[in-house]
N, C-alpha and C. Protein backbone atom coordinates (compact mmCIF):
# COMPACT_ATOMS: atom_id res chain seq x y z
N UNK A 1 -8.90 -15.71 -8.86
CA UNK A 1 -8.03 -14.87 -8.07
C UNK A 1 -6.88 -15.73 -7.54
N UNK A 2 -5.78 -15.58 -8.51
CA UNK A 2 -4.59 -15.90 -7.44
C UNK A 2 -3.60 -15.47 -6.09
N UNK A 3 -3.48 -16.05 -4.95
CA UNK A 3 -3.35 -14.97 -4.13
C UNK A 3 -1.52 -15.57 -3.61
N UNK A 4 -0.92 -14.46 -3.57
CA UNK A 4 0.81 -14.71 -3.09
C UNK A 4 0.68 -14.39 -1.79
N UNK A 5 1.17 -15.26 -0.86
CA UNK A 5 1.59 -15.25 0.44
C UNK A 5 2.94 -14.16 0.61
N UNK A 6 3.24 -13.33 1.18
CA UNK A 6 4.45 -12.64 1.20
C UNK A 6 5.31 -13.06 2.36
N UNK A 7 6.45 -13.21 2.31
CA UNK A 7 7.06 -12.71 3.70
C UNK A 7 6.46 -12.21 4.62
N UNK A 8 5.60 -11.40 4.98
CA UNK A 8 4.92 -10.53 6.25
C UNK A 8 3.44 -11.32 6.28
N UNK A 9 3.15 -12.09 7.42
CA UNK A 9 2.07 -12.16 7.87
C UNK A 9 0.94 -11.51 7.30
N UNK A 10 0.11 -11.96 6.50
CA UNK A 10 -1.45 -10.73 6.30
C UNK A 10 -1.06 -10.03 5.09
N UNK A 11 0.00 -9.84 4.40
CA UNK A 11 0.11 -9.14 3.40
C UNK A 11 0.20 -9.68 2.24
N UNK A 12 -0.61 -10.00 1.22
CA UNK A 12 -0.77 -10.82 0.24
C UNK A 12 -0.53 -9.86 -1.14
N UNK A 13 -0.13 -10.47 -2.31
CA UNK A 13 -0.23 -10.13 -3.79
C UNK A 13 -1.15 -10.76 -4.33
N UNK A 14 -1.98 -10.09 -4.83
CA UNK A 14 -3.30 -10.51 -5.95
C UNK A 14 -2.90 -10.86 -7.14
N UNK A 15 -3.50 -11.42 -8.16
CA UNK A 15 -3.37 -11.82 -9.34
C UNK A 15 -4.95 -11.73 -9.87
N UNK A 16 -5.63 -11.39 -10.62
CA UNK A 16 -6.73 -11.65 -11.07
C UNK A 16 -6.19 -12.17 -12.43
N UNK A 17 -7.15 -12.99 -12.80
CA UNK A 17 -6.89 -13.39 -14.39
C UNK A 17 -7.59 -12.32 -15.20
N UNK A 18 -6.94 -12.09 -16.53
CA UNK A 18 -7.53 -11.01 -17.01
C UNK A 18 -8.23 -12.06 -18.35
N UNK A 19 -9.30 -11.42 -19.21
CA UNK A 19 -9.54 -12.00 -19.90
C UNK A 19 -9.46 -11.38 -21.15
N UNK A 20 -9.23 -11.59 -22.30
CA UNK A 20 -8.62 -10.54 -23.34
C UNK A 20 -9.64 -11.38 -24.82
N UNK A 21 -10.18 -10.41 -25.35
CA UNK A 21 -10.65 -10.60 -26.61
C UNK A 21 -10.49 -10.23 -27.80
N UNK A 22 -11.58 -9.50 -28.80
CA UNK A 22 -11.31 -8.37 -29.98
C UNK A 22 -11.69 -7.73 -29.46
N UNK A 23 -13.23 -7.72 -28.37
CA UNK A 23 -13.40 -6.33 -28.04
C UNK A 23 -12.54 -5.46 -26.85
N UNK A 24 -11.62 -6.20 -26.46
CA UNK A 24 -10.94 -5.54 -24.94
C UNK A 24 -10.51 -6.84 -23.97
N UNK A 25 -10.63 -6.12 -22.95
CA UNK A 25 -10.12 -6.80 -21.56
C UNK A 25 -11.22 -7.01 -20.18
N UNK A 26 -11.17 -7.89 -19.22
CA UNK A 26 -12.13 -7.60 -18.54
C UNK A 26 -11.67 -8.40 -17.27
N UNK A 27 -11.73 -8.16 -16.23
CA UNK A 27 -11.06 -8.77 -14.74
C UNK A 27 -11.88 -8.30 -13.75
N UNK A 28 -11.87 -9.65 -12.97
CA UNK A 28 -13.14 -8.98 -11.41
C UNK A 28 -11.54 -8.95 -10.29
N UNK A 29 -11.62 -7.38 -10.37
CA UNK A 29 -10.62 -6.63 -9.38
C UNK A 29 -11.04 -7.26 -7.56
N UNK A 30 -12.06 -7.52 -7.57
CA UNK A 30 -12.59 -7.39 -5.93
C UNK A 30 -13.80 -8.63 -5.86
N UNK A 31 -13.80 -9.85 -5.38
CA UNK A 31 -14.99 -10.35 -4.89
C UNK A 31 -15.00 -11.07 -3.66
N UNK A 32 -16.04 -10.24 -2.78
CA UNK A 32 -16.13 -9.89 -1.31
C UNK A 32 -15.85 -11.73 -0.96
N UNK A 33 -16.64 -12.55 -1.11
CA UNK A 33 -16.83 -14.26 -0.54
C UNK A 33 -15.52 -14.19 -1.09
N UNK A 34 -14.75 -14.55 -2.10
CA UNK A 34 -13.22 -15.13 -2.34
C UNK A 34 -12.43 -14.26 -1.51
N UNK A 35 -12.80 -12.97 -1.28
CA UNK A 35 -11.77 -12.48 -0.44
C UNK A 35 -11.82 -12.68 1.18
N UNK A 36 -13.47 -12.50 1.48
CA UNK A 36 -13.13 -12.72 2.74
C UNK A 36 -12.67 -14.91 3.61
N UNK A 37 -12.86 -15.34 2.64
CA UNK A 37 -12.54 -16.89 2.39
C UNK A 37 -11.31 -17.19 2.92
N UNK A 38 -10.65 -16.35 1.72
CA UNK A 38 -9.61 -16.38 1.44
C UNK A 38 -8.07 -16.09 2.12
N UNK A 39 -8.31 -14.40 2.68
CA UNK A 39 -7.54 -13.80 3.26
C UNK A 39 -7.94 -13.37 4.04
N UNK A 40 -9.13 -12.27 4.53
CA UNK A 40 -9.49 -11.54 5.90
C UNK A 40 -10.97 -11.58 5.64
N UNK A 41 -11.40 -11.61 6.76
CA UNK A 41 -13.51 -10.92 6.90
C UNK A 41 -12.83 -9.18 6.95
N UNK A 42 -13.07 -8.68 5.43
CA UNK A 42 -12.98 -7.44 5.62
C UNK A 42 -14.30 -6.71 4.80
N UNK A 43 -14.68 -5.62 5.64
CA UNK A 43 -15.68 -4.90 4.99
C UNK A 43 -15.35 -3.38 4.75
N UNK A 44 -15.11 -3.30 3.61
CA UNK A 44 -14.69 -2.18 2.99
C UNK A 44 -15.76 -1.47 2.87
N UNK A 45 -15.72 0.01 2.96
CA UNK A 45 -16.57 1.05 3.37
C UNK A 45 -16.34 2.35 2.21
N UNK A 46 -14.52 2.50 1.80
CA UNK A 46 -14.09 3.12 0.95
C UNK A 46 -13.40 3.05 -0.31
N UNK A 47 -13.93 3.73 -1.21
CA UNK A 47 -12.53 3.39 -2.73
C UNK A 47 -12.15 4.93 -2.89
N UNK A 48 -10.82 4.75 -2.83
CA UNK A 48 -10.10 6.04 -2.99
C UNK A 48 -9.00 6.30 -4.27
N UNK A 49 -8.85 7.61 -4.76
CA UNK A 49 -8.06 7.30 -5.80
C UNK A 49 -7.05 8.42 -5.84
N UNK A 50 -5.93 8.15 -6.69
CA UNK A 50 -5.14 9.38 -6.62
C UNK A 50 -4.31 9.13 -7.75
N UNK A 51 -4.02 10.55 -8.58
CA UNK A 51 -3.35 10.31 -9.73
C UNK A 51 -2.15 11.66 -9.07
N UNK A 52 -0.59 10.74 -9.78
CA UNK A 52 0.29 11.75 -9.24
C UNK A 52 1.08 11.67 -10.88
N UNK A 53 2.04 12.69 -10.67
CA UNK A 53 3.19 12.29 -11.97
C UNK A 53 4.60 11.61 -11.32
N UNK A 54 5.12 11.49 -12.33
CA UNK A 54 6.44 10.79 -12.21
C UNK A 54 7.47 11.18 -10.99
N UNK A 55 7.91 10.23 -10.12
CA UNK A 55 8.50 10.60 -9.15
C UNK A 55 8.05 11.18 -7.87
N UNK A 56 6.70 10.94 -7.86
CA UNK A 56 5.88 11.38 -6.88
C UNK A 56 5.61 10.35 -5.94
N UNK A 57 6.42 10.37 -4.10
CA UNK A 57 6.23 9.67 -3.70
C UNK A 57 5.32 9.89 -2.20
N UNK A 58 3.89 9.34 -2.01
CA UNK A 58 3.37 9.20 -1.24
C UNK A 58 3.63 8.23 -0.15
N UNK A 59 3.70 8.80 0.87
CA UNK A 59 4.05 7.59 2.18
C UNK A 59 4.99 8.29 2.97
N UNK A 60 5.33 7.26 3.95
CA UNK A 60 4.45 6.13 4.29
C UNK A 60 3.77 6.53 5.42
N UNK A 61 2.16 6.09 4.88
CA UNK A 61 1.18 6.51 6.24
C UNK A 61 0.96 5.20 6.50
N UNK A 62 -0.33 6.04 7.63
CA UNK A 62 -1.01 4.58 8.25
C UNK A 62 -2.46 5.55 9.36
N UNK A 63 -3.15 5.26 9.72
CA UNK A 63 -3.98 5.89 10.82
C UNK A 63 -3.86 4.89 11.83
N UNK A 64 -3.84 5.72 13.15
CA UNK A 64 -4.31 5.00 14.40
C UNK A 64 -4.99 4.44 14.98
N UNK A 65 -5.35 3.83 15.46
CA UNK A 65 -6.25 2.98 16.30
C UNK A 65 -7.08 4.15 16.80
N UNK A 66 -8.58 4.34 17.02
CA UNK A 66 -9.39 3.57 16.25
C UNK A 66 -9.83 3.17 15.04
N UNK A 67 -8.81 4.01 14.50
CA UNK A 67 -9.58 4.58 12.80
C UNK A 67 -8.37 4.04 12.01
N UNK A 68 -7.57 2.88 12.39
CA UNK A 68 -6.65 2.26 11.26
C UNK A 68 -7.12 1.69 10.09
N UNK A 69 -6.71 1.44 9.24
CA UNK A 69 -7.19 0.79 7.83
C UNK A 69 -6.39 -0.50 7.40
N UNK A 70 -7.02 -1.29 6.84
CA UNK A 70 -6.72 -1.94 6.07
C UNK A 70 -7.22 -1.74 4.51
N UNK A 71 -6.38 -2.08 3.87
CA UNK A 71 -6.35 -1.57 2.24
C UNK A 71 -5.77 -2.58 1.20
N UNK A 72 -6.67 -2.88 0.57
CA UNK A 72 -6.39 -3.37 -1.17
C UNK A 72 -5.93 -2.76 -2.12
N UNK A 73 -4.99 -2.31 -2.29
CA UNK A 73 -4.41 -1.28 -3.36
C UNK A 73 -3.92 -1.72 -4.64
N UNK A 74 -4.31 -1.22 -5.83
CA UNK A 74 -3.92 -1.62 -7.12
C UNK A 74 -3.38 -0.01 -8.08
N UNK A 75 -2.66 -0.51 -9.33
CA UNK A 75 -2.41 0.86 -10.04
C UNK A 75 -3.54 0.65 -11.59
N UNK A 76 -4.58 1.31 -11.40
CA UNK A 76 -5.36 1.23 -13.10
C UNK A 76 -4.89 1.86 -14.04
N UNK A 77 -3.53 2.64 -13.40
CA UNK A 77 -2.84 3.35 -14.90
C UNK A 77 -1.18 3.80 -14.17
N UNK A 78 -0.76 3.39 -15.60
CA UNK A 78 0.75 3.16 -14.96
C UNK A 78 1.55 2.75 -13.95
N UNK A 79 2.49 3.05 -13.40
CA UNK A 79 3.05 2.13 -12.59
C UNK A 79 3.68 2.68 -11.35
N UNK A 80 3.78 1.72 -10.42
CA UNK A 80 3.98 2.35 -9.13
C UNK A 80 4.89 1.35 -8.27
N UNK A 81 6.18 1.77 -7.37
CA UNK A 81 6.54 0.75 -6.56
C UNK A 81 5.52 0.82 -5.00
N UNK A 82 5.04 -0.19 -5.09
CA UNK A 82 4.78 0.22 -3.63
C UNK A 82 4.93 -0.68 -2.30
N UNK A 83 4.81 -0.18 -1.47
CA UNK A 83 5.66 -0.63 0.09
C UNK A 83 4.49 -0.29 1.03
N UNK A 84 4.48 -1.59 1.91
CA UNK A 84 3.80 -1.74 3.13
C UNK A 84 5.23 -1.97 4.01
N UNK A 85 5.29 -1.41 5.40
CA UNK A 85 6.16 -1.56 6.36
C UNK A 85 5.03 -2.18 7.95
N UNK A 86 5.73 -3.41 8.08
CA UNK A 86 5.04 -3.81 9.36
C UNK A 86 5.59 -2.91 10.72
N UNK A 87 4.95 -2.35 11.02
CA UNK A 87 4.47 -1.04 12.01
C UNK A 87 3.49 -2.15 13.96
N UNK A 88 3.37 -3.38 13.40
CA UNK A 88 2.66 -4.34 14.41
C UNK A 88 3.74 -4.37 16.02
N UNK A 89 3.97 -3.75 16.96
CA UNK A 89 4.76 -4.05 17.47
C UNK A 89 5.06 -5.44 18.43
N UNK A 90 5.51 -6.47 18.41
CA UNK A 90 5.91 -7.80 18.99
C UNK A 90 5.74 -8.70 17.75
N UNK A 91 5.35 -8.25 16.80
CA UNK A 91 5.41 -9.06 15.64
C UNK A 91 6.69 -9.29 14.91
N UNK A 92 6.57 -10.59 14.28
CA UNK A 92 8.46 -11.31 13.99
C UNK A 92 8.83 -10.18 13.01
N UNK A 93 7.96 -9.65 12.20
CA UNK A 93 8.57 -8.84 11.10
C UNK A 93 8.03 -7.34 10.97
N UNK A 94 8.43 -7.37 12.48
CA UNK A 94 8.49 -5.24 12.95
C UNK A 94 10.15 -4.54 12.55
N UNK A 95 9.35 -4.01 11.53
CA UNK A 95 10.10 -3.04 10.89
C UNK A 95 10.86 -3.77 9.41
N UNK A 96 10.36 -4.95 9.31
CA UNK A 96 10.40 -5.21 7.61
C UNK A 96 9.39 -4.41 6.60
N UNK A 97 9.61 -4.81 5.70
CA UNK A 97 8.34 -4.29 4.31
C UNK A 97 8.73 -5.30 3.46
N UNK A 98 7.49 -4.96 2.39
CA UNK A 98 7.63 -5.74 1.20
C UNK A 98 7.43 -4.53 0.25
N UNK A 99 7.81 -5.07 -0.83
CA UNK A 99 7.68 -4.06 -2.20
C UNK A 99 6.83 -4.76 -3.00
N UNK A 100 6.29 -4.13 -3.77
CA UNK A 100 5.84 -4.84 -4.82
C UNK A 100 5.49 -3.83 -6.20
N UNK A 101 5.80 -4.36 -7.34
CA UNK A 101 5.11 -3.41 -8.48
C UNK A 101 3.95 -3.36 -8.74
N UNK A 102 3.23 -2.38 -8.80
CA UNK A 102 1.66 -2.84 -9.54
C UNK A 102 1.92 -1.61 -10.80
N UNK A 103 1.00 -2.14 -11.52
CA UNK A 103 1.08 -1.37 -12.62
C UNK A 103 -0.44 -1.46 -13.91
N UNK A 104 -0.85 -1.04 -14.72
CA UNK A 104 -1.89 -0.95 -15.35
C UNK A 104 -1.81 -2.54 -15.96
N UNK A 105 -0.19 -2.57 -16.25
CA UNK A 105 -0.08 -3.71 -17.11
C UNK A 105 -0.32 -5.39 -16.61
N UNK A 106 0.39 -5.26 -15.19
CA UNK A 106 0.30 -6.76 -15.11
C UNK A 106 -0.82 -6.66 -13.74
N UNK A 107 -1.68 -5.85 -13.35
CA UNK A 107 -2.97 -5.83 -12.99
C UNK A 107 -3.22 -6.34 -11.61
N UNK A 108 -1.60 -6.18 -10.84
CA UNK A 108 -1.39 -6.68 -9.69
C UNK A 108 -2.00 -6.25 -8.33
N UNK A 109 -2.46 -6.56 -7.74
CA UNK A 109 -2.96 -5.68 -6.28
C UNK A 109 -2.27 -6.44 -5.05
N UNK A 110 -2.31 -5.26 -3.99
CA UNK A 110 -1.89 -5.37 -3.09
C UNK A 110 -2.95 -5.92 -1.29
N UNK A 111 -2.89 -6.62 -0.51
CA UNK A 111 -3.46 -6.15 0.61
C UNK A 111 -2.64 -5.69 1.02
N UNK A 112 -2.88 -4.95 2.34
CA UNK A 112 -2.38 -4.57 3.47
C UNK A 112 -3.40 -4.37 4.64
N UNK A 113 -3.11 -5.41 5.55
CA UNK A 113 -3.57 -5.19 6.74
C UNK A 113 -3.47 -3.99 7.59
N UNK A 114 -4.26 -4.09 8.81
CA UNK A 114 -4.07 -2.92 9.77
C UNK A 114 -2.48 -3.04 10.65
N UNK A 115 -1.76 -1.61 11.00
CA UNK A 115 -0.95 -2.01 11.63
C UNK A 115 0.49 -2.36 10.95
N UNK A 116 0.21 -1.27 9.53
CA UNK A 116 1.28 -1.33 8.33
C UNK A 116 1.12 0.06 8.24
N UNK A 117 2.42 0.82 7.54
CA UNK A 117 2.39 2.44 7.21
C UNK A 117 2.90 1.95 5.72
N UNK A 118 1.66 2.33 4.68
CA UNK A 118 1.76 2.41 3.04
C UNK A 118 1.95 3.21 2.58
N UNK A 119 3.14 3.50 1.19
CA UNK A 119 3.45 4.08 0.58
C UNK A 119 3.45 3.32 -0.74
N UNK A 120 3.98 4.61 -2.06
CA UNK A 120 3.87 4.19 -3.51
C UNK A 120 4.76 5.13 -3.96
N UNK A 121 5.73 4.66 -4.88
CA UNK A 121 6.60 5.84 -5.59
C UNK A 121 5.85 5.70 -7.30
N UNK A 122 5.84 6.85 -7.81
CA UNK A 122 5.66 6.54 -8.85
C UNK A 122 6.37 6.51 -10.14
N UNK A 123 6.53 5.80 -10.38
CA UNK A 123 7.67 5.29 -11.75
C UNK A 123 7.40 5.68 -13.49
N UNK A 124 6.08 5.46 -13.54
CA UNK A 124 5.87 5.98 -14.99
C UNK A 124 5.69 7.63 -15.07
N UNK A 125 5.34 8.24 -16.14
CA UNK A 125 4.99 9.40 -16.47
C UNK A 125 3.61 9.90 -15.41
N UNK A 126 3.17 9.19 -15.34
CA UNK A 126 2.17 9.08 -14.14
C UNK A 126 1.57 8.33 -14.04
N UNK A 127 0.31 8.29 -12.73
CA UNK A 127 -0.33 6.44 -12.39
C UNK A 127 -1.30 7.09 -11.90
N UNK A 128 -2.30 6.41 -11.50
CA UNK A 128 -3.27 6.49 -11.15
C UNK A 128 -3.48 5.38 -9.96
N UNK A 129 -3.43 5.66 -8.93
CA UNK A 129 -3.82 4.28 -7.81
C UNK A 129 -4.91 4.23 -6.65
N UNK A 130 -5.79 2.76 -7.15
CA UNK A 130 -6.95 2.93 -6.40
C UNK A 130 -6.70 1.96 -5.50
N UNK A 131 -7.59 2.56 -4.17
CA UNK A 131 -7.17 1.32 -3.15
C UNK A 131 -8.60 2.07 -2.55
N UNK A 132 -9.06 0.29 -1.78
CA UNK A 132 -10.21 0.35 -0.78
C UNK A 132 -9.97 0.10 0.72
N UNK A 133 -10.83 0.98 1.21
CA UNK A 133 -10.13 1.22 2.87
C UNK A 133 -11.15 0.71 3.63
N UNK A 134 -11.31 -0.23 5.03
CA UNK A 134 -11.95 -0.80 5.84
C UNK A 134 -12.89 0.14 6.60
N UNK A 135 -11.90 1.53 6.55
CA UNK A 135 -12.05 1.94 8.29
C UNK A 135 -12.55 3.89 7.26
N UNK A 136 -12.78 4.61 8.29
CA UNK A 136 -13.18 5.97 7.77
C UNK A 136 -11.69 6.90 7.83
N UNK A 137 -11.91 7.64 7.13
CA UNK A 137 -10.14 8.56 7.39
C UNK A 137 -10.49 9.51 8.17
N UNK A 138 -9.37 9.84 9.58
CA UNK A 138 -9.96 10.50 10.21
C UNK A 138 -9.02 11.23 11.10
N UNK A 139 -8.43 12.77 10.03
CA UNK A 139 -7.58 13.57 9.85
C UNK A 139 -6.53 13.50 11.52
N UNK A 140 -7.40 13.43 12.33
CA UNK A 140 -6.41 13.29 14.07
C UNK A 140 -5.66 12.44 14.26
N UNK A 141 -6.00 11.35 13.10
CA UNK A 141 -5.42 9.81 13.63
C UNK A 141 -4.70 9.69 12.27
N UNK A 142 -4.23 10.37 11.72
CA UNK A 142 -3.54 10.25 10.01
C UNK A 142 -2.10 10.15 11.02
N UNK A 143 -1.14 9.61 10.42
CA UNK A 143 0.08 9.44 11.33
C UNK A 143 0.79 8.96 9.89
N UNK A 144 2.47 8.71 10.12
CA UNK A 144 3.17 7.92 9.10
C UNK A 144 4.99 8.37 9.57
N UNK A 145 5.50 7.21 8.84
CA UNK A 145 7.23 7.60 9.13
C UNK A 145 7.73 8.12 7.96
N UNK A 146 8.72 8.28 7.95
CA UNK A 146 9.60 9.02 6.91
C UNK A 146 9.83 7.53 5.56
N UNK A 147 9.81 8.38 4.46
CA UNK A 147 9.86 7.21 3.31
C UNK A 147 11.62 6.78 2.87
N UNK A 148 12.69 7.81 3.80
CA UNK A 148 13.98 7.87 3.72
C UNK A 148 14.73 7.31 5.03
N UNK A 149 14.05 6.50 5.69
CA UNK A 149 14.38 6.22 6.81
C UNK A 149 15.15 5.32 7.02
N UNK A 150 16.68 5.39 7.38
CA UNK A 150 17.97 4.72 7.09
C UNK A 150 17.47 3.40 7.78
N UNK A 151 17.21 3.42 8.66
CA UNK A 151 17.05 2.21 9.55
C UNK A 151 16.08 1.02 8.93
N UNK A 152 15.09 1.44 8.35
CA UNK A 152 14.20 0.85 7.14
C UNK A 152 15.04 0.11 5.88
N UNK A 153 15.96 1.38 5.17
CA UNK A 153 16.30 1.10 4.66
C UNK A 153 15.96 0.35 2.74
N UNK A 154 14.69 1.43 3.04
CA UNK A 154 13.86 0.70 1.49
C UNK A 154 14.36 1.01 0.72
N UNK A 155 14.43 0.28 -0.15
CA UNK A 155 14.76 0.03 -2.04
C UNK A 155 14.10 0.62 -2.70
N UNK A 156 13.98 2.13 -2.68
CA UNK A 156 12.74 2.63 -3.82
C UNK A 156 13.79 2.50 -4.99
N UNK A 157 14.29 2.34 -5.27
CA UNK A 157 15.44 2.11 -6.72
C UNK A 157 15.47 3.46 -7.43
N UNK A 158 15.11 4.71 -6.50
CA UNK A 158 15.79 5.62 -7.84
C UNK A 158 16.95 6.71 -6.51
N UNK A 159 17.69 7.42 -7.13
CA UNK A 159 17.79 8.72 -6.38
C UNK A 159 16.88 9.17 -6.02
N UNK A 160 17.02 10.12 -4.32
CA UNK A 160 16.73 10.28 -3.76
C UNK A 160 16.05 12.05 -4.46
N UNK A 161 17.28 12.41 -5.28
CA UNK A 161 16.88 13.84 -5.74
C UNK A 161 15.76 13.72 -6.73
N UNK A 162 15.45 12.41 -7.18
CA UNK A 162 14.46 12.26 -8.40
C UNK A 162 12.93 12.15 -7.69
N UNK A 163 12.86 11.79 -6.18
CA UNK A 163 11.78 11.95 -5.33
C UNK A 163 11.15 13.44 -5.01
N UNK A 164 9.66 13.10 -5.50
CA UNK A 164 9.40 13.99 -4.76
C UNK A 164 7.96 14.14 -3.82
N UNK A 165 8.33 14.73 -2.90
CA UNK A 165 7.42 14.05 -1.68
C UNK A 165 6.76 16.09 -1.18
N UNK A 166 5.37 15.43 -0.49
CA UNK A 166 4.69 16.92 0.09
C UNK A 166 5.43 16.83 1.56
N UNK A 167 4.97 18.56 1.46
CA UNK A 167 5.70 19.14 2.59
C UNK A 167 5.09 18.44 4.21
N UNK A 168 4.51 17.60 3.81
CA UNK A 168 4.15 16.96 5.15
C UNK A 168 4.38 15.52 5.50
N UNK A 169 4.60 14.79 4.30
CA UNK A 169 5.55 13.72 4.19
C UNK A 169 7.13 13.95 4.82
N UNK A 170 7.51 15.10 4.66
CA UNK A 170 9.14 15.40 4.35
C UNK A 170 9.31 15.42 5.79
N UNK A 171 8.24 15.97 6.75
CA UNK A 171 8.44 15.85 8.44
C UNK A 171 7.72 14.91 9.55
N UNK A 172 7.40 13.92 8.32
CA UNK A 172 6.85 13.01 8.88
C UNK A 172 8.59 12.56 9.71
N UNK A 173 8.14 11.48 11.54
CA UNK A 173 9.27 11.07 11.98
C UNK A 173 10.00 9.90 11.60
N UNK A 174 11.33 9.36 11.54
CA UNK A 174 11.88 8.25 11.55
C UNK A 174 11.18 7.25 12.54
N UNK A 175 11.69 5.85 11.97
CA UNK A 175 10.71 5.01 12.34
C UNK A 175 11.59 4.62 13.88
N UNK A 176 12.77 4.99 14.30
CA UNK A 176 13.53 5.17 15.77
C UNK A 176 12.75 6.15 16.42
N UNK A 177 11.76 7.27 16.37
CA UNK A 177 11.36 8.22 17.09
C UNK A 177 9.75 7.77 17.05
N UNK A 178 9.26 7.29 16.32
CA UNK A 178 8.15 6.65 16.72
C UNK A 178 7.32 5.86 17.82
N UNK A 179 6.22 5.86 18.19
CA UNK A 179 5.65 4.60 18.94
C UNK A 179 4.59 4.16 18.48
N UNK A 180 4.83 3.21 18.03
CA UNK A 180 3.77 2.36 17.66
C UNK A 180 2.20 1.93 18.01
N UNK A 181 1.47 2.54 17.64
CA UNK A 181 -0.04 2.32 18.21
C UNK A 181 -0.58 0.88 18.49
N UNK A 182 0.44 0.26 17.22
CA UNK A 182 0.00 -1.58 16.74
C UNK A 182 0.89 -2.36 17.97
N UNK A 183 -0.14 -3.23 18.31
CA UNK A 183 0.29 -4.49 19.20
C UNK A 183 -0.20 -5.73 18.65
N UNK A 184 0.34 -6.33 18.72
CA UNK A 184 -0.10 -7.96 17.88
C UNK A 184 -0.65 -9.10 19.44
């Protein structure tokens, strides 16, 4: 497991080595001692999955305290941009993000700590993206900002008309009308 330090505190890029033969491919996506070693003592409770089509953009959530998450997120089929925004308030990099691609192909995963609002646009014909969650989901405490939020200012790299987001994403608030649950 190779692991990338990012810009943001706690938010790392995975690398697993893949191993490739005649009969196929084979990679250990997740092992609990290298990870918790490594990057966090985290005990994951959930694996969640979601397949969208092209241009389908989820985000950016996050849940509240008590029930925030932290999440390992990868794409097992096709490709996805995706974005963690540090949401931590007194932390040096409140209201940055990082991007990153994951995709089936280069087998990349994501952490994200607690105290980040995650999103994913999806870029191919469609994707499939699994990610494991620390904490239980727990519909009162589901929260998130807008994925168009000038002040943010993210790079999803396509038009805005080529997005398309649910009707509850679309009224999610800007990240200026927000308050932050996260304290560092």
């Amino acid at each position: 497991m190779n692991l990338l330090k990012t810009n943001i505190i706690g938010v790392y890029i995975i690398n697993s080595p893949t191993f490739i033969d005649d009969r196929g491919t084979f990679l250990e996506s997740y092992n609990k001692e290298t990870f918790n070693t490594n990057i966090a003592k985290i005990n994951f409770i959930q694996d969640n999955e979601s397949k969208s089509r092209k241009g389908v953009l989820r985000g950016l959530h996050f849940q509240k305290p008590p029930y925030a998450q932290a999440k390992l997120v990868r794409c097992v089929e096709g490709k996805v941009l995706d974005v963690a925004v540090d949401i931590r308030d007194g932390s040096d990099t409140y209201g940055e993000y990082i991007t990153v691609e994951l995709s089936a192909e280069n087998k990349k995963q994501v952490f994200i700590p607690r105290g980040f609002a995650h999103g994913f646009l999806v870029l191919s014909n469609s994707a499939i993206v699994s990610y494991k969650v620390d904490n239980s989901y727990e519909p009162a405490y589901d929260a998130g900002i807008r994925w168009d939020d000038p002040m943010l200012n993210i790079q999803w790299g396509v038009n805005e008309s080529e997005v398309l987001v649910s009707e509850k994403d679309a009224k999610l608030p800007f990240f200026s009308e927000f308050k932050t649950p996260f304290k560092t």
